[in-house]
C-alpha atoms as a PDB file:
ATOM      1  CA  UNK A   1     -24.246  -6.752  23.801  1.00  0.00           C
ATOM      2  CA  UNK A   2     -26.850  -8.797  22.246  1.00  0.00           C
ATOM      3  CA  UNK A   3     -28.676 -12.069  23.762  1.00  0.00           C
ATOM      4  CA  UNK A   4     -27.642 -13.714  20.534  1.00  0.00           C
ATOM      5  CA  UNK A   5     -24.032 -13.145  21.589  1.00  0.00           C
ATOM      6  CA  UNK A   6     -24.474 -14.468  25.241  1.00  0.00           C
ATOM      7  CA  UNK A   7     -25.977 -17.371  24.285  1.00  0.00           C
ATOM      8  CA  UNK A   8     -23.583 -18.301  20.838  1.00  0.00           C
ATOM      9  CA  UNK A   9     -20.736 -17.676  23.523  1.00  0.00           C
ATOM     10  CA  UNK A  10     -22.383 -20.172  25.946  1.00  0.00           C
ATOM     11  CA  UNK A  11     -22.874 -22.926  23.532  1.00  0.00           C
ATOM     12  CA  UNK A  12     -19.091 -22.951  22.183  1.00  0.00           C
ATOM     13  CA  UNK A  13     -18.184 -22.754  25.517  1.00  0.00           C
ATOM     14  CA  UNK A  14     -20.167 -26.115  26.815  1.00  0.00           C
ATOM     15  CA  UNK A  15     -19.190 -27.944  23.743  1.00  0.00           C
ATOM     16  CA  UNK A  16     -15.897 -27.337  24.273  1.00  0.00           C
ATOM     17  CA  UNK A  17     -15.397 -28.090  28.016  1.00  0.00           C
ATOM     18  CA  UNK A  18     -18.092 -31.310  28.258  1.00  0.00           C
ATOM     19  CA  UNK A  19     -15.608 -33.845  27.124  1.00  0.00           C
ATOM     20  CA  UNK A  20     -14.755 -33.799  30.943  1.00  0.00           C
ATOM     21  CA  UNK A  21     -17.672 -35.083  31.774  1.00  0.00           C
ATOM     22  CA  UNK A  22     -19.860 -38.429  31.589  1.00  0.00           C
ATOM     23  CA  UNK A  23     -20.802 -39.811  28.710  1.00  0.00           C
ATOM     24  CA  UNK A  24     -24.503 -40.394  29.938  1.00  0.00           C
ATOM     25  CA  UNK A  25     -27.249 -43.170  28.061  1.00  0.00           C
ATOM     26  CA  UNK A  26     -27.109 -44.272  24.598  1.00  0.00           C
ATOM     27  CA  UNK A  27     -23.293 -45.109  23.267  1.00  0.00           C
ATOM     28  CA  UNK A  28     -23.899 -48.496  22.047  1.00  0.00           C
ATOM     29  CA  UNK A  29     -23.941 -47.458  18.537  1.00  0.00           C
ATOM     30  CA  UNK A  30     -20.343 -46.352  18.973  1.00  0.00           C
ATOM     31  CA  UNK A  31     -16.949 -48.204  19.962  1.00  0.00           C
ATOM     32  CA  UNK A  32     -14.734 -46.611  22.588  1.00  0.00           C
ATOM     33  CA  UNK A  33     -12.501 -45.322  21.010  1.00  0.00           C
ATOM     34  CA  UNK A  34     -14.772 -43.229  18.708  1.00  0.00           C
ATOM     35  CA  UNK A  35     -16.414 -41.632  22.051  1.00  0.00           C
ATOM     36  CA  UNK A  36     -12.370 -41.005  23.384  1.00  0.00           C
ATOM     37  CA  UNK A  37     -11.616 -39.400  20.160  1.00  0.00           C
ATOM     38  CA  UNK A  38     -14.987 -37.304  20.476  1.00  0.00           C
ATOM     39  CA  UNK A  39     -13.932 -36.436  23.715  1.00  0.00           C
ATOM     40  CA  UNK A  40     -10.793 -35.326  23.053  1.00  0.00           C
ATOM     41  CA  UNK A  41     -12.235 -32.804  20.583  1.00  0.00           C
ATOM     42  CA  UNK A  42     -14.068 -31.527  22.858  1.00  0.00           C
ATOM     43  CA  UNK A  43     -10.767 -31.379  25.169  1.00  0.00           C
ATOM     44  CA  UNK A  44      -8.785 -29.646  22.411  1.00  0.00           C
ATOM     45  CA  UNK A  45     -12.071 -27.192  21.730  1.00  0.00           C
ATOM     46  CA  UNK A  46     -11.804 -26.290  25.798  1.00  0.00           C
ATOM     47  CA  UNK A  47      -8.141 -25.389  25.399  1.00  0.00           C
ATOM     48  CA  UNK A  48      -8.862 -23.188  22.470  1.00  0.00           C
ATOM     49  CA  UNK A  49     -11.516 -21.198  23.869  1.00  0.00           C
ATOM     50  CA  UNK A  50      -9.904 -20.625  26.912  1.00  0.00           C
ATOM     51  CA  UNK A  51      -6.614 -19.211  25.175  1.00  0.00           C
ATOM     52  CA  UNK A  52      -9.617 -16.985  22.963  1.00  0.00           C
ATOM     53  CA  UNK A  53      -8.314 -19.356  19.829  1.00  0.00           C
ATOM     54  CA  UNK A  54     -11.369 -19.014  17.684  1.00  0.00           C
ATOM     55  CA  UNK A  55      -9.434 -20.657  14.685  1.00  0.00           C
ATOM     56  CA  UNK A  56      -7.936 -23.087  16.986  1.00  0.00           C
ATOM     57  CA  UNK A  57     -11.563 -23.908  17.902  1.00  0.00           C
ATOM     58  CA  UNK A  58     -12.894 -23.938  14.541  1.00  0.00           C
ATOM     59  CA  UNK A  59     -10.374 -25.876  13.083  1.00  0.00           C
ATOM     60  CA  UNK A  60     -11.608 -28.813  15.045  1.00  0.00           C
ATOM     61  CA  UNK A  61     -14.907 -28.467  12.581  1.00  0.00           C
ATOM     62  CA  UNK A  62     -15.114 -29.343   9.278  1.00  0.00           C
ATOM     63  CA  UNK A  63     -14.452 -27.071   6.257  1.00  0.00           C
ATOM     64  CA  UNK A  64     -18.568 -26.540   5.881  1.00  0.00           C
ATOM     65  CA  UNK A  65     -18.901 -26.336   9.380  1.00  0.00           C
ATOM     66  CA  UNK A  66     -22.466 -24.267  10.745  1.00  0.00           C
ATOM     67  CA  UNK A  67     -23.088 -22.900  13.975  1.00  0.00           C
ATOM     68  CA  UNK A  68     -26.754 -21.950  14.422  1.00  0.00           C
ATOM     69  CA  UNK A  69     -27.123 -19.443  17.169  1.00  0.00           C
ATOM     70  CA  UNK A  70     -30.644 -18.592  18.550  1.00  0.00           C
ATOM     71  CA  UNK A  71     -32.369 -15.630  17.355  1.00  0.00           C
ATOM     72  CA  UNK A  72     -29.779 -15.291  14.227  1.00  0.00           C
ATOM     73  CA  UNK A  73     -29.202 -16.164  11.506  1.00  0.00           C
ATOM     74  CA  UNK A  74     -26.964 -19.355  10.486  1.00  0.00           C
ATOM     75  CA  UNK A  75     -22.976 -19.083  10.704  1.00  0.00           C
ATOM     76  CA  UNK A  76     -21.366 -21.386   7.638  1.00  0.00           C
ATOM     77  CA  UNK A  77     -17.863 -22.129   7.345  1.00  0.00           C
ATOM     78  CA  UNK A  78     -14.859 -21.608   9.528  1.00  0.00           C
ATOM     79  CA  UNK A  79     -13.836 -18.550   8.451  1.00  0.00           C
ATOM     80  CA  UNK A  80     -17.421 -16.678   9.599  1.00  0.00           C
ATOM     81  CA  UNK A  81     -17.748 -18.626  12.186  1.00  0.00           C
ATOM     82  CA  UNK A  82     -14.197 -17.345  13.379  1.00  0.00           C
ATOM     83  CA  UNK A  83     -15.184 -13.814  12.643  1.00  0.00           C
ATOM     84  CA  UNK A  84     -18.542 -13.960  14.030  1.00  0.00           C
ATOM     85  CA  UNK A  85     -17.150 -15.138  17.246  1.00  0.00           C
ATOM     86  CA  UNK A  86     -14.298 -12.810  17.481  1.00  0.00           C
ATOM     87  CA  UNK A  87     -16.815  -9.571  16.813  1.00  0.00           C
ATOM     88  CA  UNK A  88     -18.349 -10.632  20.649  1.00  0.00           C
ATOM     89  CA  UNK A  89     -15.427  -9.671  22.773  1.00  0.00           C
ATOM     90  CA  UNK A  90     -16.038 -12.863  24.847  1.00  0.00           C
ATOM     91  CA  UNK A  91     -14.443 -12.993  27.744  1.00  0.00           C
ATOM     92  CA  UNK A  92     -15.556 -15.929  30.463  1.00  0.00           C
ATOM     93  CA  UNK A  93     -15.679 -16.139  33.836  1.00  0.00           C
ATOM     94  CA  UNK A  94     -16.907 -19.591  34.989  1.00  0.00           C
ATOM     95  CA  UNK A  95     -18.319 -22.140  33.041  1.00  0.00           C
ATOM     96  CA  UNK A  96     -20.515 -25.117  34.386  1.00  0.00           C
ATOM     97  CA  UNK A  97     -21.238 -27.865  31.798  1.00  0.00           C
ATOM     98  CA  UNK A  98     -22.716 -31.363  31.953  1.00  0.00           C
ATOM     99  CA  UNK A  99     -22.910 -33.523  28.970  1.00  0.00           C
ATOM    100  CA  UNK A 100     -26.197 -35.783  28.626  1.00  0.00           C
ATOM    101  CA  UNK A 101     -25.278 -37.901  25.811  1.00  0.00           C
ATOM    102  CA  UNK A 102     -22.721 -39.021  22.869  1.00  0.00           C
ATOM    103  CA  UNK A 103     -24.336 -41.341  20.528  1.00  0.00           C
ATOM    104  CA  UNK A 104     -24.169 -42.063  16.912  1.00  0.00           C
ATOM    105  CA  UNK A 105     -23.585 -44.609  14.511  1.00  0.00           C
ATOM    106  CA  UNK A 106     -21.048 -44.850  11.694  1.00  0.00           C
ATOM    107  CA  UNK A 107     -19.324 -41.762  10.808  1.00  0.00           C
ATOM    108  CA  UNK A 108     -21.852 -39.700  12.393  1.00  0.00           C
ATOM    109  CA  UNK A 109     -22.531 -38.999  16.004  1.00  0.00           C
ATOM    110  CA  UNK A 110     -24.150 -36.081  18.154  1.00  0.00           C
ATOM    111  CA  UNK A 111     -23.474 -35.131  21.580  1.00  0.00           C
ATOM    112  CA  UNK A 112     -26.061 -32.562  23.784  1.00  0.00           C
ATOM    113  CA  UNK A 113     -26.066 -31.554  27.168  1.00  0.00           C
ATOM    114  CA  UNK A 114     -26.888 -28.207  29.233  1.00  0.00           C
ATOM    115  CA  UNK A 115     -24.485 -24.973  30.453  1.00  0.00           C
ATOM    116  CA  UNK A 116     -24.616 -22.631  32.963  1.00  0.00           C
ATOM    117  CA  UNK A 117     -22.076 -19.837  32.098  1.00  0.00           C
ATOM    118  CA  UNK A 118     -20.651 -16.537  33.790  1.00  0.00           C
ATOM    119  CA  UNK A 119     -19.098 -14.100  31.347  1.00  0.00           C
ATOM    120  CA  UNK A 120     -19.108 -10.692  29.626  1.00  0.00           C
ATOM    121  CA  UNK A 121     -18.408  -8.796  26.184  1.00  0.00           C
ATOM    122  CA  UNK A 122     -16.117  -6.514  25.613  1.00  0.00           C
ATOM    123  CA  UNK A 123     -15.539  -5.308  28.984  1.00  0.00           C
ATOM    124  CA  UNK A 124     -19.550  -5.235  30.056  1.00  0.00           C
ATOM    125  CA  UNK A 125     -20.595  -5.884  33.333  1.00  0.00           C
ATOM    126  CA  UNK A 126     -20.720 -10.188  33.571  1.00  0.00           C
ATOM    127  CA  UNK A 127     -23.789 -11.969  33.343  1.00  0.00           C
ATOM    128  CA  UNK A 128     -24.988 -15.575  33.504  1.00  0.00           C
ATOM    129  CA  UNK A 129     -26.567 -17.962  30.859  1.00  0.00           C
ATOM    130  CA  UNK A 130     -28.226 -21.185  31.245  1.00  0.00           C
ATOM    131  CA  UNK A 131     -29.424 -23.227  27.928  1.00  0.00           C
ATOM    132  CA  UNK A 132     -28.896 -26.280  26.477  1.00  0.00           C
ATOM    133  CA  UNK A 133     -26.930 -27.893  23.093  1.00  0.00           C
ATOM    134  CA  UNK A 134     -26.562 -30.167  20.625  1.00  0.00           C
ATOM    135  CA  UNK A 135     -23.422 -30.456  18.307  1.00  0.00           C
ATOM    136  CA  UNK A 136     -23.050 -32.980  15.420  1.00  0.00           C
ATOM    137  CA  UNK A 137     -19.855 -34.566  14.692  1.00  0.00           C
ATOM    138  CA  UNK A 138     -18.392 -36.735  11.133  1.00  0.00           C
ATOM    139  CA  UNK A 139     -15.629 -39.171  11.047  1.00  0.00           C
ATOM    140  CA  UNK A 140     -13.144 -38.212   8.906  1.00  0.00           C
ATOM    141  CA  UNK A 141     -11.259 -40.898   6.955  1.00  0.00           C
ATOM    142  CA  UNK A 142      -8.184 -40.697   8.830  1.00  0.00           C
ATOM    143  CA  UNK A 143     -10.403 -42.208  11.344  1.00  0.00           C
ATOM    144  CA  UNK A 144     -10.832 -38.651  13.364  1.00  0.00           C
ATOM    145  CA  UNK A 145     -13.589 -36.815  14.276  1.00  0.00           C
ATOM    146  CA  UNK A 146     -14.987 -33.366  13.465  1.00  0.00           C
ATOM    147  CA  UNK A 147     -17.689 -30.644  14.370  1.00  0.00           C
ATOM    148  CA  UNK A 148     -19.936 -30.559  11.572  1.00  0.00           C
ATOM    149  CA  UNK A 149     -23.057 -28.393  13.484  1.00  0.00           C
ATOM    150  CA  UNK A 150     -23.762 -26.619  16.650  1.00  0.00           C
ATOM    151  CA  UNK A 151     -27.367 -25.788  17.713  1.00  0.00           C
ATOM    152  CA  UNK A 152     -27.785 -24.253  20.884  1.00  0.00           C
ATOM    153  CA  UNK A 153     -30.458 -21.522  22.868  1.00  0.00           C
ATOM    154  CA  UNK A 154     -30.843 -20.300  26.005  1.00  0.00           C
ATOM    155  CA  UNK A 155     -33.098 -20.949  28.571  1.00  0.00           C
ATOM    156  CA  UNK A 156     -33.804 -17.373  29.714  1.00  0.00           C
ATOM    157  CA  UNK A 157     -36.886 -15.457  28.581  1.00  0.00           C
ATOM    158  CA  UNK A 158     -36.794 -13.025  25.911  1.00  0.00           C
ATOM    159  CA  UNK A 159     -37.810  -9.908  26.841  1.00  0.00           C
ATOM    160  CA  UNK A 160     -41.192  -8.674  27.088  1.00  0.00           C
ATOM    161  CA  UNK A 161     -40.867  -7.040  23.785  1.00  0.00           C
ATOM    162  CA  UNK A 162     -38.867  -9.798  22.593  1.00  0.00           C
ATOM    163  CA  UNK A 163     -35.856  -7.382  22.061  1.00  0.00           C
ATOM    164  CA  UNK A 164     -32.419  -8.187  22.548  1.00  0.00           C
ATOM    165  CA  UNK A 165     -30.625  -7.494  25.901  1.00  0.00           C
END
């Protein structure tokens, strides 16, 4: 299994699950509410991933949503996204997450924090990842909000020859 995997894996993972925690610094430029509704995204995301929902997960992104794993090339709309992730044969086996920050102002907001991650692919021997994300959100006009981007990248080394692992 490829770093790339690992580390697309962690990110969804800590997006997902960091609604439960703090929201850190910086929310002034949105009203409660909008950083509840964020949060519960992020709830709903955590739910998903845990029941291996990829759609379920996706769906909480908009229709031109992008994931941009490290070392890879850019994921675009649900549909790859949902394939891309279902090709890892992620399976995880503890997940530590702490959210840094939701800001934003008007209908767009970002939220970023770190992840430290247990898990395996298809059946491989587990292994642990520690990185850090971002993830951009857009409120909808039904007042809701949405995944519009994901950026995320480990914190381990490459390699000496910079292959994968």
């Amino acid at each position: 299994m490829t770093a790339r995997f690992a580390t697309f894996a962690a990110l969804a993972l800590a997006l997902a699950t960091a609604a439960c925690q703090p929201p850190g610094q910086g929310t002034a430029g949105l009203s409660e509410e909008d950083v509840a509704a964020i949060r519960a995204v992020m709830q709903a995301g955590a739910a998903a991933e845990e029941a291996g929902d990829w759609a379920a997960l996706v769906a909480l992104g908009t229709e031109d949503f992008v994931w941009m794993p490290p070392n890879d090339r850019i994921i675009e709309g649900r549909a790859a996204i949902v394939a891309y992730a279902e090709d890892s044969g992620l399976q995880i086996q503890k997940s530590t997450v702490a959210a840094t920050e939701i800001d934003g102002r008007g209908d767009l907001a970002y939220f970023r924090g770190t992840y430290e991650l247990t898990m395996s692919f298809g059946g491989a021997e587990p292994f642990t990842d520690v990185g850090k994300w971002v993830a951009i959100l857009r409120k909808q006009p039904d007042g809701s909000w949405l995944y519009s981007a994901w950026i995320w990248n480990s914190d381990q080394p490459l390699s000496e020859a910079g292959s994968e692992t």
